[in-house]
ModelCIF file with pLDDT and N, C-alpha, C, O atoms, coordinates in Angstrom:
data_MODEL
#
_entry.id   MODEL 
#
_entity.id                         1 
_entity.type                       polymer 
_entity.pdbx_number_of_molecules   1 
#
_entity_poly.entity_id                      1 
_entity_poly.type                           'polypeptide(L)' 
_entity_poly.nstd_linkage                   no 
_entity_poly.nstd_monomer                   no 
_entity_poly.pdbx_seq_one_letter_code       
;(UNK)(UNK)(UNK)(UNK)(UNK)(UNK)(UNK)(UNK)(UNK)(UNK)(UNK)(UNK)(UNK)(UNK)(UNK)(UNK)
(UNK)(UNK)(UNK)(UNK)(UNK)(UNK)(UNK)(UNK)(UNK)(UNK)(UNK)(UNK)(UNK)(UNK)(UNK)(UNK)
(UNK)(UNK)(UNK)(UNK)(UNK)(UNK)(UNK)(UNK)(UNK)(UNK)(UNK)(UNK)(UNK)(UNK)(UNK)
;
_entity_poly.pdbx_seq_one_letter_code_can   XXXXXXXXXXXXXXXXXXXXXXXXXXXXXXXXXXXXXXXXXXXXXXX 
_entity_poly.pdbx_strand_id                 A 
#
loop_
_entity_poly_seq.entity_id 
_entity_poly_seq.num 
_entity_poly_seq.mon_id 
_entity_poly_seq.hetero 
1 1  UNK n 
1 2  UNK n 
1 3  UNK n 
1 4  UNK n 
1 5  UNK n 
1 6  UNK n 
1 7  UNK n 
1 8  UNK n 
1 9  UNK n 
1 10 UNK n 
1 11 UNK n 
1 12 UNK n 
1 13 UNK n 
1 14 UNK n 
1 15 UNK n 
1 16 UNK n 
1 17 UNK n 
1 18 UNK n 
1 19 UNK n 
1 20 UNK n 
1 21 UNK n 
1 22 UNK n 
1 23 UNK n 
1 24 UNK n 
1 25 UNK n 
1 26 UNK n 
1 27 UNK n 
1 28 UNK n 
1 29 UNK n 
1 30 UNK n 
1 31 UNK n 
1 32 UNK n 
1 33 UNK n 
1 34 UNK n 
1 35 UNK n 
1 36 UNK n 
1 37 UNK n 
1 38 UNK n 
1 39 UNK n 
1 40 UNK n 
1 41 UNK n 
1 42 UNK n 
1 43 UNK n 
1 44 UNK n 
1 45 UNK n 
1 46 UNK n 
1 47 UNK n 
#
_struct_asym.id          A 
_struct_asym.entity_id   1 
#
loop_
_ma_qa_metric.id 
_ma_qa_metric.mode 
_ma_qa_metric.name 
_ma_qa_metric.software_group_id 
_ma_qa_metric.type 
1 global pLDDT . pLDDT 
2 local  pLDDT . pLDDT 
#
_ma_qa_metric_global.metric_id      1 
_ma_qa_metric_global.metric_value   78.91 
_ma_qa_metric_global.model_id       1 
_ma_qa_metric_global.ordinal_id     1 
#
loop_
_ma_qa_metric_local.label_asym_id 
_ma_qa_metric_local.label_comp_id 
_ma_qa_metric_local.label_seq_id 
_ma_qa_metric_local.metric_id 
_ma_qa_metric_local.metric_value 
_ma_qa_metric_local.model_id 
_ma_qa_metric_local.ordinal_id 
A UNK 1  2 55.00 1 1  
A UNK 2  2 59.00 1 2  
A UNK 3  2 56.00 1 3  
A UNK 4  2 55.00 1 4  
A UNK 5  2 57.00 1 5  
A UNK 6  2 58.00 1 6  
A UNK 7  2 53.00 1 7  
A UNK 8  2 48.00 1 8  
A UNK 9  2 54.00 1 9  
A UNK 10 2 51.00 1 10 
A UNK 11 2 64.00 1 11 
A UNK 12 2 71.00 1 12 
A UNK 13 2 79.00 1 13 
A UNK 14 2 81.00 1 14 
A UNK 15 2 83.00 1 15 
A UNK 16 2 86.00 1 16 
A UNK 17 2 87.00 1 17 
A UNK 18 2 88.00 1 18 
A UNK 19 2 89.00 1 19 
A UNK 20 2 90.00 1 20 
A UNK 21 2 89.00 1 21 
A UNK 22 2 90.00 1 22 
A UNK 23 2 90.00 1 23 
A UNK 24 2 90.00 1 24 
A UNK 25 2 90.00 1 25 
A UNK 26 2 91.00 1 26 
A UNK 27 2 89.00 1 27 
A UNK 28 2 89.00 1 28 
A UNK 29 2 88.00 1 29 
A UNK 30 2 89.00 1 30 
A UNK 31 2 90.00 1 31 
A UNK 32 2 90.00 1 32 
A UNK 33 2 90.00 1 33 
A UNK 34 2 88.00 1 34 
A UNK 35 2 88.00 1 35 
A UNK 36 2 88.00 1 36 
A UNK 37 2 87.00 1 37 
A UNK 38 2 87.00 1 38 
A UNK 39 2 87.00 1 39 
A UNK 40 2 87.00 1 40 
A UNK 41 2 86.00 1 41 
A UNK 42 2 81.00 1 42 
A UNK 43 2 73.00 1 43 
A UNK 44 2 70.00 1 44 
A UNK 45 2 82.00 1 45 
A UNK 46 2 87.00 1 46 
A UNK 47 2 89.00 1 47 
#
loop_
_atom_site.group_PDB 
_atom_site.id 
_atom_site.type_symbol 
_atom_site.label_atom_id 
_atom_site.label_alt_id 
_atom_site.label_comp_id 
_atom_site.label_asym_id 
_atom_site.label_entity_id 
_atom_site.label_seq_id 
_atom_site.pdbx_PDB_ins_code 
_atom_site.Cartn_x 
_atom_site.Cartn_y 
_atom_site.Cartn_z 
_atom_site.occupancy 
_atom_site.B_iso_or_equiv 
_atom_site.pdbx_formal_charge 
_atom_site.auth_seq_id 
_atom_site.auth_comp_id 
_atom_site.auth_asym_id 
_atom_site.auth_atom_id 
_atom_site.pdbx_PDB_model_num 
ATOM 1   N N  . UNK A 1 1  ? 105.649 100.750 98.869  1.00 55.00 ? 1  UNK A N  1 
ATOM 2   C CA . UNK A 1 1  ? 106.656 101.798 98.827  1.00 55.00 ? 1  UNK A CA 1 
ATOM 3   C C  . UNK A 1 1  ? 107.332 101.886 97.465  1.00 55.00 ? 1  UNK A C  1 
ATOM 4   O O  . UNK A 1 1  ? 107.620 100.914 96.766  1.00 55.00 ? 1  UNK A O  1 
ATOM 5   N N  . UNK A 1 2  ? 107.624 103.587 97.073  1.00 59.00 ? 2  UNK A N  1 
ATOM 6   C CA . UNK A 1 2  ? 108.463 103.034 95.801  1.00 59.00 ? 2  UNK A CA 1 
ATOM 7   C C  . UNK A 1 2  ? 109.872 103.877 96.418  1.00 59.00 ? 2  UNK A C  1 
ATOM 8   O O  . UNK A 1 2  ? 109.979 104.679 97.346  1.00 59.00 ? 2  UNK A O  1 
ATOM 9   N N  . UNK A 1 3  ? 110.895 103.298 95.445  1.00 56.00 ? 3  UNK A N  1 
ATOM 10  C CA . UNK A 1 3  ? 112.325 103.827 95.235  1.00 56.00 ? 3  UNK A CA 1 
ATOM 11  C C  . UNK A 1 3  ? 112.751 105.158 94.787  1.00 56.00 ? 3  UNK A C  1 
ATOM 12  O O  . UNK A 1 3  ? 113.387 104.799 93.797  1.00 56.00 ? 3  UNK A O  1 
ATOM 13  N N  . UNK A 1 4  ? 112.841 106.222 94.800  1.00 55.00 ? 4  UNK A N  1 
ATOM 14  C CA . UNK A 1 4  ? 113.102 106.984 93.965  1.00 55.00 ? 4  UNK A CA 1 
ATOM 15  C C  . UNK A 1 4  ? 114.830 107.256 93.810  1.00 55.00 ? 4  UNK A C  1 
ATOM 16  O O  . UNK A 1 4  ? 115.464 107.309 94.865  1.00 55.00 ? 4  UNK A O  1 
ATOM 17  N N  . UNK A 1 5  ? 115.642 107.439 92.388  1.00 57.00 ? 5  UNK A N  1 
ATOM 18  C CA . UNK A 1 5  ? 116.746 107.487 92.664  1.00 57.00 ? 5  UNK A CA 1 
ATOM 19  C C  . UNK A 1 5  ? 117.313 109.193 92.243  1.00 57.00 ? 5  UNK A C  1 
ATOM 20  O O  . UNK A 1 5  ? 118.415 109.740 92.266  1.00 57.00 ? 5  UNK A O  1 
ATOM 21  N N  . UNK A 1 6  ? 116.027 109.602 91.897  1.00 58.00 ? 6  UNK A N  1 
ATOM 22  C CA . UNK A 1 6  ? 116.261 111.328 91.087  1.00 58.00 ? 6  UNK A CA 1 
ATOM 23  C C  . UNK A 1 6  ? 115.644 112.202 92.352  1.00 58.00 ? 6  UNK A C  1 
ATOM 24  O O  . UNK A 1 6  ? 114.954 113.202 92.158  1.00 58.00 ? 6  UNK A O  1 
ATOM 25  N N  . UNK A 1 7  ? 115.976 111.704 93.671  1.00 53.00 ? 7  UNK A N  1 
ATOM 26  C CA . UNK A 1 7  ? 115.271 112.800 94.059  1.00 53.00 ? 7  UNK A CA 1 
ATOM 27  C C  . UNK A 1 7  ? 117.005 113.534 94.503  1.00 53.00 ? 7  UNK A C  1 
ATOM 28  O O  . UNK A 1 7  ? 118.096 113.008 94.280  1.00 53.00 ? 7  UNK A O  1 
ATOM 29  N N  . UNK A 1 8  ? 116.671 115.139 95.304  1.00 48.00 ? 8  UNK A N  1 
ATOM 30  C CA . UNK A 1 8  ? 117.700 115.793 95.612  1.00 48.00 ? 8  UNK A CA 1 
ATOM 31  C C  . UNK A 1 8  ? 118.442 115.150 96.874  1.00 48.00 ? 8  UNK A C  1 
ATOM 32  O O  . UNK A 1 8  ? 117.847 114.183 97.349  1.00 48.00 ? 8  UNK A O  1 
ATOM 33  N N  . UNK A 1 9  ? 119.522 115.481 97.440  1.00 54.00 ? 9  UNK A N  1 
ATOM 34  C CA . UNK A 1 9  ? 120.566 114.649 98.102  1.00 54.00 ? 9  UNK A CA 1 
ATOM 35  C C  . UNK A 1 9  ? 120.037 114.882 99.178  1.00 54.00 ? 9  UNK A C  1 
ATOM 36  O O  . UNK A 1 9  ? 119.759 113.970 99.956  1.00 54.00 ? 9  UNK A O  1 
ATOM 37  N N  . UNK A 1 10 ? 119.761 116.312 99.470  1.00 51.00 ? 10 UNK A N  1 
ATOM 38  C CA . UNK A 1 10 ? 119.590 117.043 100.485 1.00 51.00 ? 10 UNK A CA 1 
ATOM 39  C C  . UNK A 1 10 ? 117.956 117.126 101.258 1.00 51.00 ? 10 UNK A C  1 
ATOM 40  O O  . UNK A 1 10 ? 117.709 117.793 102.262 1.00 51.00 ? 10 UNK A O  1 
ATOM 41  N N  . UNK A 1 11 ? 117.003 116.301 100.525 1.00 64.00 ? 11 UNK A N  1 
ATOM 42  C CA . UNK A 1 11 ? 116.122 115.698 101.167 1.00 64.00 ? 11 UNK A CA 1 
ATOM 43  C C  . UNK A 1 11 ? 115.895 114.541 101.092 1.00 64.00 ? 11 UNK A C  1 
ATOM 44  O O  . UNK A 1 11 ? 115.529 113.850 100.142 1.00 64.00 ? 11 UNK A O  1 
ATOM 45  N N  . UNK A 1 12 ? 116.277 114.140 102.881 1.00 71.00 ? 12 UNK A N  1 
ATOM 46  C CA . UNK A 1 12 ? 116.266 112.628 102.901 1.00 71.00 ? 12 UNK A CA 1 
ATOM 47  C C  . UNK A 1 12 ? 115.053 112.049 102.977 1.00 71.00 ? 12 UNK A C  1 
ATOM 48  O O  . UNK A 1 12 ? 114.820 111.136 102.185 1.00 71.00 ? 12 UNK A O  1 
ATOM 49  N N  . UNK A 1 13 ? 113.962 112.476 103.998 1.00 79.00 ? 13 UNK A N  1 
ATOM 50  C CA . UNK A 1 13 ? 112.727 111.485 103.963 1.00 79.00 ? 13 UNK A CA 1 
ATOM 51  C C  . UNK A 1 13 ? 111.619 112.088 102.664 1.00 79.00 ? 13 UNK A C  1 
ATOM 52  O O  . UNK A 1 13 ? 110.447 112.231 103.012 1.00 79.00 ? 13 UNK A O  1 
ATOM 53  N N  . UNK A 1 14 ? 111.999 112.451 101.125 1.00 81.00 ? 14 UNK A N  1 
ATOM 54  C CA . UNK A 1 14 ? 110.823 112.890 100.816 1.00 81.00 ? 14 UNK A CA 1 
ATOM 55  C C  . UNK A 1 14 ? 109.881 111.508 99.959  1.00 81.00 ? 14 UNK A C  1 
ATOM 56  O O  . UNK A 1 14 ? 108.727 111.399 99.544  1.00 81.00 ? 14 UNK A O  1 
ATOM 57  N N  . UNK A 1 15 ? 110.949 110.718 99.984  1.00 83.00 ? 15 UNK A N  1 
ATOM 58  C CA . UNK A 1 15 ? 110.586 109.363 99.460  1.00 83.00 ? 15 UNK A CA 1 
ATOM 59  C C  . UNK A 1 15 ? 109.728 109.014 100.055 1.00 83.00 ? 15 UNK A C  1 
ATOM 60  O O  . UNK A 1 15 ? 108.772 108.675 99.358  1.00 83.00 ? 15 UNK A O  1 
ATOM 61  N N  . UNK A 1 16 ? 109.503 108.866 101.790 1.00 86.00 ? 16 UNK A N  1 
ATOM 62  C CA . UNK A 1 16 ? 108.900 108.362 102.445 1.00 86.00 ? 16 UNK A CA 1 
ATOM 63  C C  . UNK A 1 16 ? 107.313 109.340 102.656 1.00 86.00 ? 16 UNK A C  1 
ATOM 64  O O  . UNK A 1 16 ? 106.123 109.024 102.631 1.00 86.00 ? 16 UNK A O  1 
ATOM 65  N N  . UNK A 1 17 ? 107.882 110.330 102.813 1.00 87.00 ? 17 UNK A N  1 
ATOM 66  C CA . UNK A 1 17 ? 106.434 111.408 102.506 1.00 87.00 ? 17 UNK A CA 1 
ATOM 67  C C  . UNK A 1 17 ? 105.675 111.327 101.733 1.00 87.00 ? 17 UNK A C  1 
ATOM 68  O O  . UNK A 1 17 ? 104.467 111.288 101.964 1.00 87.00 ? 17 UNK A O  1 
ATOM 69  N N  . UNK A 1 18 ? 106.366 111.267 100.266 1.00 88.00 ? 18 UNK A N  1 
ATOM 70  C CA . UNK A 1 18 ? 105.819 111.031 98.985  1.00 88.00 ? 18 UNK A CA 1 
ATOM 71  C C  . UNK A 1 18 ? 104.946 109.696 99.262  1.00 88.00 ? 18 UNK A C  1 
ATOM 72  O O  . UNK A 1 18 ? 103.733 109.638 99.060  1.00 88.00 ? 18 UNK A O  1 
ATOM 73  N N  . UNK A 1 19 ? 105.780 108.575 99.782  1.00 89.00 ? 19 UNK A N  1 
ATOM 74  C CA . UNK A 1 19 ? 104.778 107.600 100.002 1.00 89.00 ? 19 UNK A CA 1 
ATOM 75  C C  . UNK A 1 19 ? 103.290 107.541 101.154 1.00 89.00 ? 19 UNK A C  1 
ATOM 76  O O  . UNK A 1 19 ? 102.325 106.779 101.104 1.00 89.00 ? 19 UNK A O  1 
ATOM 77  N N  . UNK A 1 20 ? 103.540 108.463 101.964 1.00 90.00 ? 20 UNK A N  1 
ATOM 78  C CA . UNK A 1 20 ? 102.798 108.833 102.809 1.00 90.00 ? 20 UNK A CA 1 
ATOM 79  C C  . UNK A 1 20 ? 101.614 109.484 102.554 1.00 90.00 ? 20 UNK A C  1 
ATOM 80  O O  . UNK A 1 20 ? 100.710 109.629 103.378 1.00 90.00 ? 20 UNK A O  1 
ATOM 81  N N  . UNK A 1 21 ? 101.611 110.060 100.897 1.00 89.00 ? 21 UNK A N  1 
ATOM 82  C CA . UNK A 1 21 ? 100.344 111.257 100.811 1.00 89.00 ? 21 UNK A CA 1 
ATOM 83  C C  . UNK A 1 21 ? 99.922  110.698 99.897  1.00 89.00 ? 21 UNK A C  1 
ATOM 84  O O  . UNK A 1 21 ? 98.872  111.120 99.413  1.00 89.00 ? 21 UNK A O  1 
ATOM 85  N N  . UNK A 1 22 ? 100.701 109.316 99.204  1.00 90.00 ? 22 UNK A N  1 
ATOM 86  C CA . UNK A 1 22 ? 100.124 108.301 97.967  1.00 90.00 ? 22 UNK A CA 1 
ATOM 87  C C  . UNK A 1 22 ? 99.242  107.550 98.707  1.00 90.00 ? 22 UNK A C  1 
ATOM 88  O O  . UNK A 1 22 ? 98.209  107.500 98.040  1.00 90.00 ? 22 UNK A O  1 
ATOM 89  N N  . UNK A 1 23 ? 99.024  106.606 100.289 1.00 90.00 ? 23 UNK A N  1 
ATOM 90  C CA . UNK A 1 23 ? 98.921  105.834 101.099 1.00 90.00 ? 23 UNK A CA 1 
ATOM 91  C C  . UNK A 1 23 ? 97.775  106.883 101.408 1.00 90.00 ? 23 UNK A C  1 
ATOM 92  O O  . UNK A 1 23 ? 96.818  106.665 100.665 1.00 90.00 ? 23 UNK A O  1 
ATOM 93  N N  . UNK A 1 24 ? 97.609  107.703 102.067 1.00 90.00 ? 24 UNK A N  1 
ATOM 94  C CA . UNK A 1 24 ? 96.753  108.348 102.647 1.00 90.00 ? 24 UNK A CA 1 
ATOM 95  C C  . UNK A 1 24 ? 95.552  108.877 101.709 1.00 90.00 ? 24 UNK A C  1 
ATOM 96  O O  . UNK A 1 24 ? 94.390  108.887 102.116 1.00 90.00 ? 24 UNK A O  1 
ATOM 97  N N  . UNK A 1 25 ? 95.971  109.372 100.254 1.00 90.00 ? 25 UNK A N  1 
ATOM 98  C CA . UNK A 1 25 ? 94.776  109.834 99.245  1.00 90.00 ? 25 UNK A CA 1 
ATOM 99  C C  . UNK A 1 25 ? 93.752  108.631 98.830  1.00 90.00 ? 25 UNK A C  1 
ATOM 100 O O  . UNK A 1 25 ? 92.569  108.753 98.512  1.00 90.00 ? 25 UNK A O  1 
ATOM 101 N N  . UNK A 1 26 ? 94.712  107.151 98.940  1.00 91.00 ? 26 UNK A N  1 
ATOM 102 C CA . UNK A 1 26 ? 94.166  105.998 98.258  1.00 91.00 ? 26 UNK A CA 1 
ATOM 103 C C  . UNK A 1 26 ? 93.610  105.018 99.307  1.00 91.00 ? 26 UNK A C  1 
ATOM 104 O O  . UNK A 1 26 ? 92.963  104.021 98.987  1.00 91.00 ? 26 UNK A O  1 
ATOM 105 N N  . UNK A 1 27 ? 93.863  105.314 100.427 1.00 89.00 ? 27 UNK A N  1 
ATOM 106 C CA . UNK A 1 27 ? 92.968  105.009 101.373 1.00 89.00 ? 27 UNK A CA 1 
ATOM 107 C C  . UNK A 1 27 ? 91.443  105.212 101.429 1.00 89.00 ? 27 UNK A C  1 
ATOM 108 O O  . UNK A 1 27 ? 90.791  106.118 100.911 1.00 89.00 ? 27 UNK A O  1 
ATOM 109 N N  . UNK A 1 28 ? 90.900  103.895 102.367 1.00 89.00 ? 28 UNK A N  1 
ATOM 110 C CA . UNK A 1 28 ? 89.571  104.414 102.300 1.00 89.00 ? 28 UNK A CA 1 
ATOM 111 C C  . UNK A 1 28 ? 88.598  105.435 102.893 1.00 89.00 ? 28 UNK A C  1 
ATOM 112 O O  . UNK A 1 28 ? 87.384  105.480 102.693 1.00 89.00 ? 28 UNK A O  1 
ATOM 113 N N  . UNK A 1 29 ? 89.202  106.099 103.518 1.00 88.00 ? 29 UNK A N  1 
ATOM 114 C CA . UNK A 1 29 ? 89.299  106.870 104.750 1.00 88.00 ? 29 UNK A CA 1 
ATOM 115 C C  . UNK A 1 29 ? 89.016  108.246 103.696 1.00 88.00 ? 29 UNK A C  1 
ATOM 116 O O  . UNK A 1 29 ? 88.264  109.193 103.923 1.00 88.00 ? 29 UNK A O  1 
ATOM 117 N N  . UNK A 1 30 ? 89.541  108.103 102.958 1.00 89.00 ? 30 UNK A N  1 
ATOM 118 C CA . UNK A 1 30 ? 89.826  109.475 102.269 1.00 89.00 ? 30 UNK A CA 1 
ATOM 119 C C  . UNK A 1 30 ? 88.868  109.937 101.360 1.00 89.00 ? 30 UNK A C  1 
ATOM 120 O O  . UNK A 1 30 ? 88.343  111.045 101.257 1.00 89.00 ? 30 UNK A O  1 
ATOM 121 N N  . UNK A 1 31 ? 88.634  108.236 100.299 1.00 90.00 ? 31 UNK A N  1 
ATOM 122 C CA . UNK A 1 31 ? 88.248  107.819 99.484  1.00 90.00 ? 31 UNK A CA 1 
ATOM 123 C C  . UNK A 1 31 ? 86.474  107.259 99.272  1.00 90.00 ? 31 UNK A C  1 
ATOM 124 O O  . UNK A 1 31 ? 85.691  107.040 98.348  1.00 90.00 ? 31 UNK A O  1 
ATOM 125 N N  . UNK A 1 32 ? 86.496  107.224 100.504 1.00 90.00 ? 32 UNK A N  1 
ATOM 126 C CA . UNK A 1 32 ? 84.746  106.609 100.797 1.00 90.00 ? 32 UNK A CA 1 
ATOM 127 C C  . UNK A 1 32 ? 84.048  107.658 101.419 1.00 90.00 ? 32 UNK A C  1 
ATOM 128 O O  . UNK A 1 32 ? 83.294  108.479 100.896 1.00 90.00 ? 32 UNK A O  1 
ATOM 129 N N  . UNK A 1 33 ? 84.387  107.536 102.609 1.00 90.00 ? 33 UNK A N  1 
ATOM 130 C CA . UNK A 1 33 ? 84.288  108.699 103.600 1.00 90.00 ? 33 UNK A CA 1 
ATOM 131 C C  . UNK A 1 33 ? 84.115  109.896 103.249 1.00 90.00 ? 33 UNK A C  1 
ATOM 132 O O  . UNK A 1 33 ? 83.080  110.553 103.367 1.00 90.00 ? 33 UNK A O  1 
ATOM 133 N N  . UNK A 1 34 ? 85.203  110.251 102.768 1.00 88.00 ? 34 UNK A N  1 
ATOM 134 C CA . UNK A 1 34 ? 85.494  111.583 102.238 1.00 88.00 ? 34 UNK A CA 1 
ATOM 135 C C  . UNK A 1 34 ? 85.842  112.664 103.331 1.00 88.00 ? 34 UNK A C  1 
ATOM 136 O O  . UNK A 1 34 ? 85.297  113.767 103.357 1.00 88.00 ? 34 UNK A O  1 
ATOM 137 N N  . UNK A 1 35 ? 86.968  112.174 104.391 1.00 88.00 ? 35 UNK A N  1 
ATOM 138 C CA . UNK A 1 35 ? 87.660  113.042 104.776 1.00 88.00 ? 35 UNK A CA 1 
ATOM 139 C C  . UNK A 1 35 ? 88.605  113.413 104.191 1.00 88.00 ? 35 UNK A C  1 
ATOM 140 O O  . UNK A 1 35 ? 88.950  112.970 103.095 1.00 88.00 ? 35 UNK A O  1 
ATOM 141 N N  . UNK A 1 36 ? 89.331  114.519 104.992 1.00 88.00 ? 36 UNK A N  1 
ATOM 142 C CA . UNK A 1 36 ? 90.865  115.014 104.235 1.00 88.00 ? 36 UNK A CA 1 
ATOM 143 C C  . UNK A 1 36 ? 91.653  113.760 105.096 1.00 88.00 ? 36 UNK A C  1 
ATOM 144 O O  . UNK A 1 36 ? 91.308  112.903 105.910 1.00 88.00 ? 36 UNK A O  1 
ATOM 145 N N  . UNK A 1 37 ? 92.799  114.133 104.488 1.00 87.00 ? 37 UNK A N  1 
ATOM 146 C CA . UNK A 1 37 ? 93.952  113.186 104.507 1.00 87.00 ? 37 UNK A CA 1 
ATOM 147 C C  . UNK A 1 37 ? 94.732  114.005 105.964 1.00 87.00 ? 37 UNK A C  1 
ATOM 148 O O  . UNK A 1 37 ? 95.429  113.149 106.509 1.00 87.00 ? 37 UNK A O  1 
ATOM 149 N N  . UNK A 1 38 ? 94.791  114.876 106.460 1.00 87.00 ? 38 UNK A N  1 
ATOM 150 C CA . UNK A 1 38 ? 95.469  115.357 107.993 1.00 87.00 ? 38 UNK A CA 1 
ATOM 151 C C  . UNK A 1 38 ? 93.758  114.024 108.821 1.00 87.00 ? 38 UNK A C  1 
ATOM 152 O O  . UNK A 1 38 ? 93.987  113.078 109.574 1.00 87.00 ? 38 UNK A O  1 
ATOM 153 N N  . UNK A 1 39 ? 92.840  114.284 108.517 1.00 87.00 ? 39 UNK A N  1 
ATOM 154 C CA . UNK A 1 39 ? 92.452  113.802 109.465 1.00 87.00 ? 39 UNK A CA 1 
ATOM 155 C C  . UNK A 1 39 ? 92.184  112.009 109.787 1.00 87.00 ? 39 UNK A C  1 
ATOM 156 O O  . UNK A 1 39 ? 91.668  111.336 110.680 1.00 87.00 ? 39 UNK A O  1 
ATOM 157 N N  . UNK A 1 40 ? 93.117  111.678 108.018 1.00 87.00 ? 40 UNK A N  1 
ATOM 158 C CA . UNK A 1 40 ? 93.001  110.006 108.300 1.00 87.00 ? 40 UNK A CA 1 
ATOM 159 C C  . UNK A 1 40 ? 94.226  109.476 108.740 1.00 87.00 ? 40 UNK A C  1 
ATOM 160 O O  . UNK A 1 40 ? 94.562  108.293 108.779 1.00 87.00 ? 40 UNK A O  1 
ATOM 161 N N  . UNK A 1 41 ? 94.892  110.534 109.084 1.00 86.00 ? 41 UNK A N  1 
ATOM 162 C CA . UNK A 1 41 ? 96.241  110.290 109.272 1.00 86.00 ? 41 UNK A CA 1 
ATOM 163 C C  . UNK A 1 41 ? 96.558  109.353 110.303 1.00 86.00 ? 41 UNK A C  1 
ATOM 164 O O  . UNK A 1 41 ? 97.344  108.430 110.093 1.00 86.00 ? 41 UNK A O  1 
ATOM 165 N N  . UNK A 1 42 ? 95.891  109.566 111.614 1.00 81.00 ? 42 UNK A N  1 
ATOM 166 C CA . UNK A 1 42 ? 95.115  108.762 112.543 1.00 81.00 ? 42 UNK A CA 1 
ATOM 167 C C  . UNK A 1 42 ? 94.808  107.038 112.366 1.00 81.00 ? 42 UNK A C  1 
ATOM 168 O O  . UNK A 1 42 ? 95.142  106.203 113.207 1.00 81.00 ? 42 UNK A O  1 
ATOM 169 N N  . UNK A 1 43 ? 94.267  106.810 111.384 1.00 73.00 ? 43 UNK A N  1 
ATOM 170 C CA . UNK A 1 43 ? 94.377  105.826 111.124 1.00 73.00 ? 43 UNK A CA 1 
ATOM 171 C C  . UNK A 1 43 ? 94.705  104.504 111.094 1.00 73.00 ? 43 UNK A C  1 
ATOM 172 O O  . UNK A 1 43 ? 95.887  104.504 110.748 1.00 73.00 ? 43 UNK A O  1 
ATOM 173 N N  . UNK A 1 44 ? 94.269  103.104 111.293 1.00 70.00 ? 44 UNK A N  1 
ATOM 174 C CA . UNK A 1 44 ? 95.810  102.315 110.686 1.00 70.00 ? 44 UNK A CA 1 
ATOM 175 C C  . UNK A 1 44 ? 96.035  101.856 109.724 1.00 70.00 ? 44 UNK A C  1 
ATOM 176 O O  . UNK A 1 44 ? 96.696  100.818 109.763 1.00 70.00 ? 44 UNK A O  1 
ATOM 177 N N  . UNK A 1 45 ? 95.630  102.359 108.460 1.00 82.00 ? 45 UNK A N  1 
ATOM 178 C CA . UNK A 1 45 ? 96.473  101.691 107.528 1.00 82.00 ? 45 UNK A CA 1 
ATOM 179 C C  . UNK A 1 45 ? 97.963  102.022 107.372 1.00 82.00 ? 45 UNK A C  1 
ATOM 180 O O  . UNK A 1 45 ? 98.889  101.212 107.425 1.00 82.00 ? 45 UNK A O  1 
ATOM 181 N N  . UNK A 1 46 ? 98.053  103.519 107.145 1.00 87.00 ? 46 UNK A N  1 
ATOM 182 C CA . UNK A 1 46 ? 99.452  104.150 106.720 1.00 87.00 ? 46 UNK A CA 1 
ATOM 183 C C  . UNK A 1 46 ? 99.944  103.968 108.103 1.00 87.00 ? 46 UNK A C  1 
ATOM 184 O O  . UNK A 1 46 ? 100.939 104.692 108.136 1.00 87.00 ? 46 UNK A O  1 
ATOM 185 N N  . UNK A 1 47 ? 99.828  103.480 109.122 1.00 89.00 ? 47 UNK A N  1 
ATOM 186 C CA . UNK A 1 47 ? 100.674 103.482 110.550 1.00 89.00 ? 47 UNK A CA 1 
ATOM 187 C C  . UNK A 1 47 ? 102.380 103.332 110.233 1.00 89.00 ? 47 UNK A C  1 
ATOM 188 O O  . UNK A 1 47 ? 103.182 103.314 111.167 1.00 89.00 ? 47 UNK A O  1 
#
């Protein structure tokens, strides 16, 4: 996970999203495979 301290006030989870679509592209799922990322979402790594 990273920290962000510049994001806007008024969105709270985008930190966590942001980490969510970093987790999901760099997965292997995404990455080997070569699905999209809605369908590794499923998954467990990013659980």
């Amino acid at each position: 996970p990273r920290y962000y301290e510049d994001k806007p006030e008024g969105c709270v989870s985008a930190g966590v999203k942001e980490d969510l679509g970093v987790c999901l592209l760099q997965s292997d799922c995404v990455l080997k495979e070569g699905k999209s990322p809605p369908q590794c979402l499923k998954a467990a790594k990013c659980k």
